[in-house]
Protein backbone atom coordinates (compact mmCIF):
# COMPACT_ATOMS: atom_id res chain seq x y z
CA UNK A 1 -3.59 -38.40 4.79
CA UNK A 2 -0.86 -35.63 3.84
CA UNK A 3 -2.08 -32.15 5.42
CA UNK A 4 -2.72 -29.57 2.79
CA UNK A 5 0.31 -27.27 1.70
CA UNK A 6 1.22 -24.37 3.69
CA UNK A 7 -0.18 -20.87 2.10
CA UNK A 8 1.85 -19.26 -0.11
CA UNK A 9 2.45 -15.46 0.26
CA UNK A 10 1.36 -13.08 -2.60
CA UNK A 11 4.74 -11.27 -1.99
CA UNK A 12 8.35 -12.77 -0.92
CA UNK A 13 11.02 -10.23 -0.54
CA UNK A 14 13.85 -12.72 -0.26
CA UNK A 15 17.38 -11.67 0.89
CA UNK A 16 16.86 -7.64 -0.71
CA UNK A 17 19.95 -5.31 -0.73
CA UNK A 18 20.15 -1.67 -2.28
CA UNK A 19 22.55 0.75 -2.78
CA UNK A 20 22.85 3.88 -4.27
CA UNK A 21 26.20 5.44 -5.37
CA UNK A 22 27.60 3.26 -2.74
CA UNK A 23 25.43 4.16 0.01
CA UNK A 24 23.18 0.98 1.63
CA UNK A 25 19.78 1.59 1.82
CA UNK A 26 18.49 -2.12 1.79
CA UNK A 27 20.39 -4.77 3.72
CA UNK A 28 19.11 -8.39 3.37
CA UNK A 29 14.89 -7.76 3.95
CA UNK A 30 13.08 -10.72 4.20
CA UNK A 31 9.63 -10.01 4.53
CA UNK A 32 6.22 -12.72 3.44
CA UNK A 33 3.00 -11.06 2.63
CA UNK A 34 -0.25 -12.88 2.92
CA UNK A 35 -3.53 -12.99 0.58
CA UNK A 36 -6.30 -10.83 2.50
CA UNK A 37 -3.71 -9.38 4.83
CA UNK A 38 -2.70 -5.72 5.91
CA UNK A 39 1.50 -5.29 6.31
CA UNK A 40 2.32 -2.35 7.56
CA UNK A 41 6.06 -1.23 7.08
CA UNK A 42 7.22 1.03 10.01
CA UNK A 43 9.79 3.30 9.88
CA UNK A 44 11.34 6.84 10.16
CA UNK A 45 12.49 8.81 7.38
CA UNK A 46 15.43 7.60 5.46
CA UNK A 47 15.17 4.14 6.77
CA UNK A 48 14.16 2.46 3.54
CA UNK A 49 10.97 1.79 3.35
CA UNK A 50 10.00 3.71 0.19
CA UNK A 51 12.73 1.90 -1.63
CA UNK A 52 11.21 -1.57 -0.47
CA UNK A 53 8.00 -0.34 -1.84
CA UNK A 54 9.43 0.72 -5.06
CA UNK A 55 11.24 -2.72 -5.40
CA UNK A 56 7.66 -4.67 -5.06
CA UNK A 57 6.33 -2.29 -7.40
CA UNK A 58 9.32 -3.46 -10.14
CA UNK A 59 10.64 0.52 -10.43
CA UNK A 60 13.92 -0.45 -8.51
CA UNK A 61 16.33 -3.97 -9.54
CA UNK A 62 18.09 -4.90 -6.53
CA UNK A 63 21.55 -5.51 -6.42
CA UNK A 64 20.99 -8.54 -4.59
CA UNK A 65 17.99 -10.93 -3.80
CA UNK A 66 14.64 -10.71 -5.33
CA UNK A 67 11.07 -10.26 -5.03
CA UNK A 68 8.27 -13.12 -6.12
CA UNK A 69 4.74 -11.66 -6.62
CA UNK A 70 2.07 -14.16 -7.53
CA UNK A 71 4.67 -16.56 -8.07
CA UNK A 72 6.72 -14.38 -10.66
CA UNK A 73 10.18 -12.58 -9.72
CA UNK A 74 9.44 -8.99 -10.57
CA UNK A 75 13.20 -8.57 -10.21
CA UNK A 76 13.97 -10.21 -13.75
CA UNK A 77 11.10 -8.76 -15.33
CA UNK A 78 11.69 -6.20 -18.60
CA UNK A 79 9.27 -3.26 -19.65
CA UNK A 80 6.89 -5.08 -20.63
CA UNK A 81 6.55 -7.77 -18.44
CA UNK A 82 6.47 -4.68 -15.64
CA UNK A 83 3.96 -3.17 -17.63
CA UNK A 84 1.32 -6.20 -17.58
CA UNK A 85 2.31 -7.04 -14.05
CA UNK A 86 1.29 -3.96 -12.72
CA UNK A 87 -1.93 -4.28 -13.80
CA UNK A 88 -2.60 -6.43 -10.53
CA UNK A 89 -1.41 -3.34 -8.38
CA UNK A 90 -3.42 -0.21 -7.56
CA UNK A 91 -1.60 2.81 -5.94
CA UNK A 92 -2.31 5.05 -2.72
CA UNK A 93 -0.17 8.20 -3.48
CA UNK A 94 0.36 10.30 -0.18
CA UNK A 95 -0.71 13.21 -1.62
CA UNK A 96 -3.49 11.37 -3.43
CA UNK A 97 -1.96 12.66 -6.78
CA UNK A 98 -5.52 13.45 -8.13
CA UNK A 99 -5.96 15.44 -11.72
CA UNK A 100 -7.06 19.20 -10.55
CA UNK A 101 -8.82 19.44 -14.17
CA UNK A 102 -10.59 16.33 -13.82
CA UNK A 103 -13.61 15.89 -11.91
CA UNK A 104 -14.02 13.04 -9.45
CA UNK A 105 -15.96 10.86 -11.82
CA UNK A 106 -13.55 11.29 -14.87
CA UNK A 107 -10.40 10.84 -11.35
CA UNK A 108 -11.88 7.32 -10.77
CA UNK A 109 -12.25 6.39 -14.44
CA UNK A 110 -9.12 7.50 -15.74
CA UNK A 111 -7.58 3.83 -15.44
CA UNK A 112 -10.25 2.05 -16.85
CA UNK A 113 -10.18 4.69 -19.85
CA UNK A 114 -6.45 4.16 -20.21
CA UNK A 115 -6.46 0.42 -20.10
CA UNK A 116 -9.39 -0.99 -21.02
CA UNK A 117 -10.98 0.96 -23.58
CA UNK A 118 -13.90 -1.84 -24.68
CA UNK A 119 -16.01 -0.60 -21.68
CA UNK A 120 -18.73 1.40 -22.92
CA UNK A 121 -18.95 4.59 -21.48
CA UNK A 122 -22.34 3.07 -19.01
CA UNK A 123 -20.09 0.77 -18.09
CA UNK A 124 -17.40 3.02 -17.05
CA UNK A 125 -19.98 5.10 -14.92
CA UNK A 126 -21.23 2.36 -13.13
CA UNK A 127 -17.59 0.64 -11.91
CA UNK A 128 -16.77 4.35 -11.10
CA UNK A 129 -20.17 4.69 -8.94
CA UNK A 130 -19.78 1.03 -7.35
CA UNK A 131 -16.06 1.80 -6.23
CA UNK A 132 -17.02 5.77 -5.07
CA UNK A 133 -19.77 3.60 -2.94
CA UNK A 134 -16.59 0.79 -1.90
CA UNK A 135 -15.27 4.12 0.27
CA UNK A 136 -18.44 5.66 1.15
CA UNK A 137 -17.98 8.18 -1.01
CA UNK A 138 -21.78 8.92 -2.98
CA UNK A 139 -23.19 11.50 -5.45
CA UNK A 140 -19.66 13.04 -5.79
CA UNK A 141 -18.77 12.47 -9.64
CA UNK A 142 -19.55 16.25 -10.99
CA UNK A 143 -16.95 17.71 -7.49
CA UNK A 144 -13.20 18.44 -8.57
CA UNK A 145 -10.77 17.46 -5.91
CA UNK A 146 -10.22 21.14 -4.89
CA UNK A 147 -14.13 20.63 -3.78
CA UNK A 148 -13.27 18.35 -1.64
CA UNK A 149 -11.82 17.74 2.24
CA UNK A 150 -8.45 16.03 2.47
CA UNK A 151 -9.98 12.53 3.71
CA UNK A 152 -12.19 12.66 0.73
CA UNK A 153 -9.43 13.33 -1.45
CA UNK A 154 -7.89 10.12 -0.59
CA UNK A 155 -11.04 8.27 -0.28
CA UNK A 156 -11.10 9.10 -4.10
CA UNK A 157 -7.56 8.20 -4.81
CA UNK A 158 -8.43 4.58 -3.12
CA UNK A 159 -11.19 4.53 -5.74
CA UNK A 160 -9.43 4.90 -8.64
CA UNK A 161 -6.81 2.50 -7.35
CA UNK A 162 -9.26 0.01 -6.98
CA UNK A 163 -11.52 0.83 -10.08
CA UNK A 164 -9.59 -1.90 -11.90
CA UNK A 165 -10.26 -4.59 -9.09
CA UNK A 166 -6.42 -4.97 -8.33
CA UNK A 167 -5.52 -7.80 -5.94
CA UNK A 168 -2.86 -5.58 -4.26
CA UNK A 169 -2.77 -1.93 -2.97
CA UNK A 170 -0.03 -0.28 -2.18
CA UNK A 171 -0.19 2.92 0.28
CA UNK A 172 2.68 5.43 0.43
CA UNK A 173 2.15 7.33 3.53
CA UNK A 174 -1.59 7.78 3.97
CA UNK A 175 -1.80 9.60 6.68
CA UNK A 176 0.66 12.16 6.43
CA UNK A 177 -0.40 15.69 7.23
CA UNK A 178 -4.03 14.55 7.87
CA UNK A 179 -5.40 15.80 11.55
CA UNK A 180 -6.90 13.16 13.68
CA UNK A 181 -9.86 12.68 12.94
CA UNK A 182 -9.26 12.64 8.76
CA UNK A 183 -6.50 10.34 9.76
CA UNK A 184 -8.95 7.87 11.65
CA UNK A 185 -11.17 8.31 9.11
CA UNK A 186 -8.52 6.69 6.33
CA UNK A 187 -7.99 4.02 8.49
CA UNK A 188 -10.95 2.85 8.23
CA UNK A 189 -11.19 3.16 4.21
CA UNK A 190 -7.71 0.96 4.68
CA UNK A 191 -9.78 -1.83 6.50
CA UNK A 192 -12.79 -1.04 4.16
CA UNK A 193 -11.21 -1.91 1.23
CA UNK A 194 -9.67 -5.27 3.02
CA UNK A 195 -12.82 -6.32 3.85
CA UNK A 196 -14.87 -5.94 1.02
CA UNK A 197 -12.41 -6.63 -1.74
CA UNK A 198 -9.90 -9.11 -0.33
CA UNK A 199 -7.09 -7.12 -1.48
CA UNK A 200 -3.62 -7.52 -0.04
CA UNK A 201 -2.81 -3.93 1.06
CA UNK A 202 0.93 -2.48 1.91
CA UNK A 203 1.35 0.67 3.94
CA UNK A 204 4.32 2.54 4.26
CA UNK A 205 4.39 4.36 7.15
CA UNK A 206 5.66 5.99 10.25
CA UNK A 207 2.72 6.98 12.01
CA UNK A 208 2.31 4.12 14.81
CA UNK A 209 -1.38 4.86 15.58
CA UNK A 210 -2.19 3.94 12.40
CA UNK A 211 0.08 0.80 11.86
CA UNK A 212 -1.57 -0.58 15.32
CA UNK A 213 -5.33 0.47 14.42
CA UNK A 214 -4.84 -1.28 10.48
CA UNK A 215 -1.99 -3.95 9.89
CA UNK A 216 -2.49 -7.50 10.64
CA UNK A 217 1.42 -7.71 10.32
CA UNK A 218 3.78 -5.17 11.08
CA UNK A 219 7.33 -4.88 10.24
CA UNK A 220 9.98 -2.74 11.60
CA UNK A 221 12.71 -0.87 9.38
CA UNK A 222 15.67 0.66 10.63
CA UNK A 223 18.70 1.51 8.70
CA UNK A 224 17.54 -0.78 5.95
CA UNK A 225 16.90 -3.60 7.90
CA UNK A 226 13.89 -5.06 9.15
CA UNK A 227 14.48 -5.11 13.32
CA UNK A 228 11.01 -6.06 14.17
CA UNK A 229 8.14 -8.22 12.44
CA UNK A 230 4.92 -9.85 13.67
CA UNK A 231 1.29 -9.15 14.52
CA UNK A 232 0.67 -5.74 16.47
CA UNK A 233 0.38 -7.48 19.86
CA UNK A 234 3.31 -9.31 19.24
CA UNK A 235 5.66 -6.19 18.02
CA UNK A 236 4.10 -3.72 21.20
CA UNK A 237 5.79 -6.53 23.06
CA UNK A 238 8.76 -6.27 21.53
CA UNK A 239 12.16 -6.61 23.39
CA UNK A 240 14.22 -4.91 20.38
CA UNK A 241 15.60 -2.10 21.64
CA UNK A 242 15.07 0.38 18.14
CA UNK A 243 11.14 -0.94 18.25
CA UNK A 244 10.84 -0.16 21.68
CA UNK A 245 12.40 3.30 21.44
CA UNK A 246 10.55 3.95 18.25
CA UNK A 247 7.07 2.59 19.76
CA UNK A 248 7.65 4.67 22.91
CA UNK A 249 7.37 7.94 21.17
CA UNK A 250 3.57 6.95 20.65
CA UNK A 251 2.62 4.50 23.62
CA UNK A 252 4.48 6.49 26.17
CA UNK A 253 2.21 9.60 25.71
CA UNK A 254 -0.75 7.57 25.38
């Protein structure tokens, strides 16, 4: 008896390279992400991550290689195609990119409004209720985001990215700014989220206390490269010398 195939990943970046008015910013990433799974892309500033993001996302074409979501390569896609495709995605903006005018119940419900506009508006309140509850977030619909504390604020802006029931999240930079406890606090919306909704999630990041509390996989960027992949026991035993420099600006004062 033949064993069963291997898994396919939900996203292949195969062979990726980017420039910009001749500068490099990706150099050959190769990078598999799994159904159900956490990646975590570390890096410091500059070092490409954002652009990697923005290629899975289909705003970026890359000059060379591609990326397969679902099967499809978003690299070849037009307008359109983008268009329907992202559908699948929900979005984590670092500053959580909320609507000041808009309460946190009209926030949430925004998407559904936009793009599927056969929901009644019961129906509307109740996926906007059961996806507040998804981040522990209750009785909250009347606040405006100016109401609200800056781990709420992104608690909400997970909501609305999942309102649609998206099978991946992105995350730009989730922690950024946020003080500890706030920051621990999203970290565990991030795992949340995995382990009620079975989403694959992508973080950009450079905080290392978060990549190590979150990711399943982590993958190390430097100079548009990716130095460093694996599980987090795997990469905190890392014998590449940028990982271990980078990692010992955390673990060394820990």
């Amino acid at each position: 008896m033949s064993p069963p195939p291997a898994p396919q990943p939900v996203i292949d970046v195969q062979d990726l390279y980017k420039s910009f008015a001749g500068f490099p910013v990706l150099m050959g990433i190769n990078l598999k992400m799994m159904e159900g799974t956490t990646t975590v892309v570390l890096g410091a500033s500059g070092s490409g991550k954002t652009v990697l993001m923005k290629h899975i996302m289909g705003l970026f074409k890359p000059d060379h290689g591609q990326v397969i979501v679902d099967g499809e390569n978003v690299s070849t896609m037009n307008r359109q195609q983008l268009a329907v495709f992202r559908e699948r995605m929900g979005m984590v903006f670092q500053s959580s990119a909320l609507f000041d005018s808009m309460t946190v119940g009209d926030n949430v419900a925004f998407p559904l409004r936009e793009h599927n506009p056969g929901l009644s508006e019961r129906e509307v309140r109740e996926k906007v209720k059961e996806k507040l509850a998804v981040v522990d977030l209750h009785d909250v619909e009347q606040k405006f985001p100016a109401e609200l504390s800056g781990g709420m604020r992104k608690r909400v802006g997970l909501a609305r990215a999942i309102v649609r029931e998206p099978k991946i999240v992105l995350y730009d930079e989730p922690t950024t700014g946020l003080d500890p406890l706030t920051t621990e606090s999203v970290d565990e919306m991030i795992i949340h989220a995995r382990e009620r909704l079975s989403v694959t999630s992508v973080v950009i990041s450079h905080d290392i206390g978060s990549a190590f509390h979150i990711a399943d996989r982590i993958a190390v960027i430097n100079e548009g490269r990716i130095v460093e992949e694996g599980t987090p026991q795997e990469v905190r035993r890392t014998k590449e010398p940028f990982t271990q420099h980078f990692l010992a600006t955390w673990f060394g004062r820990t």
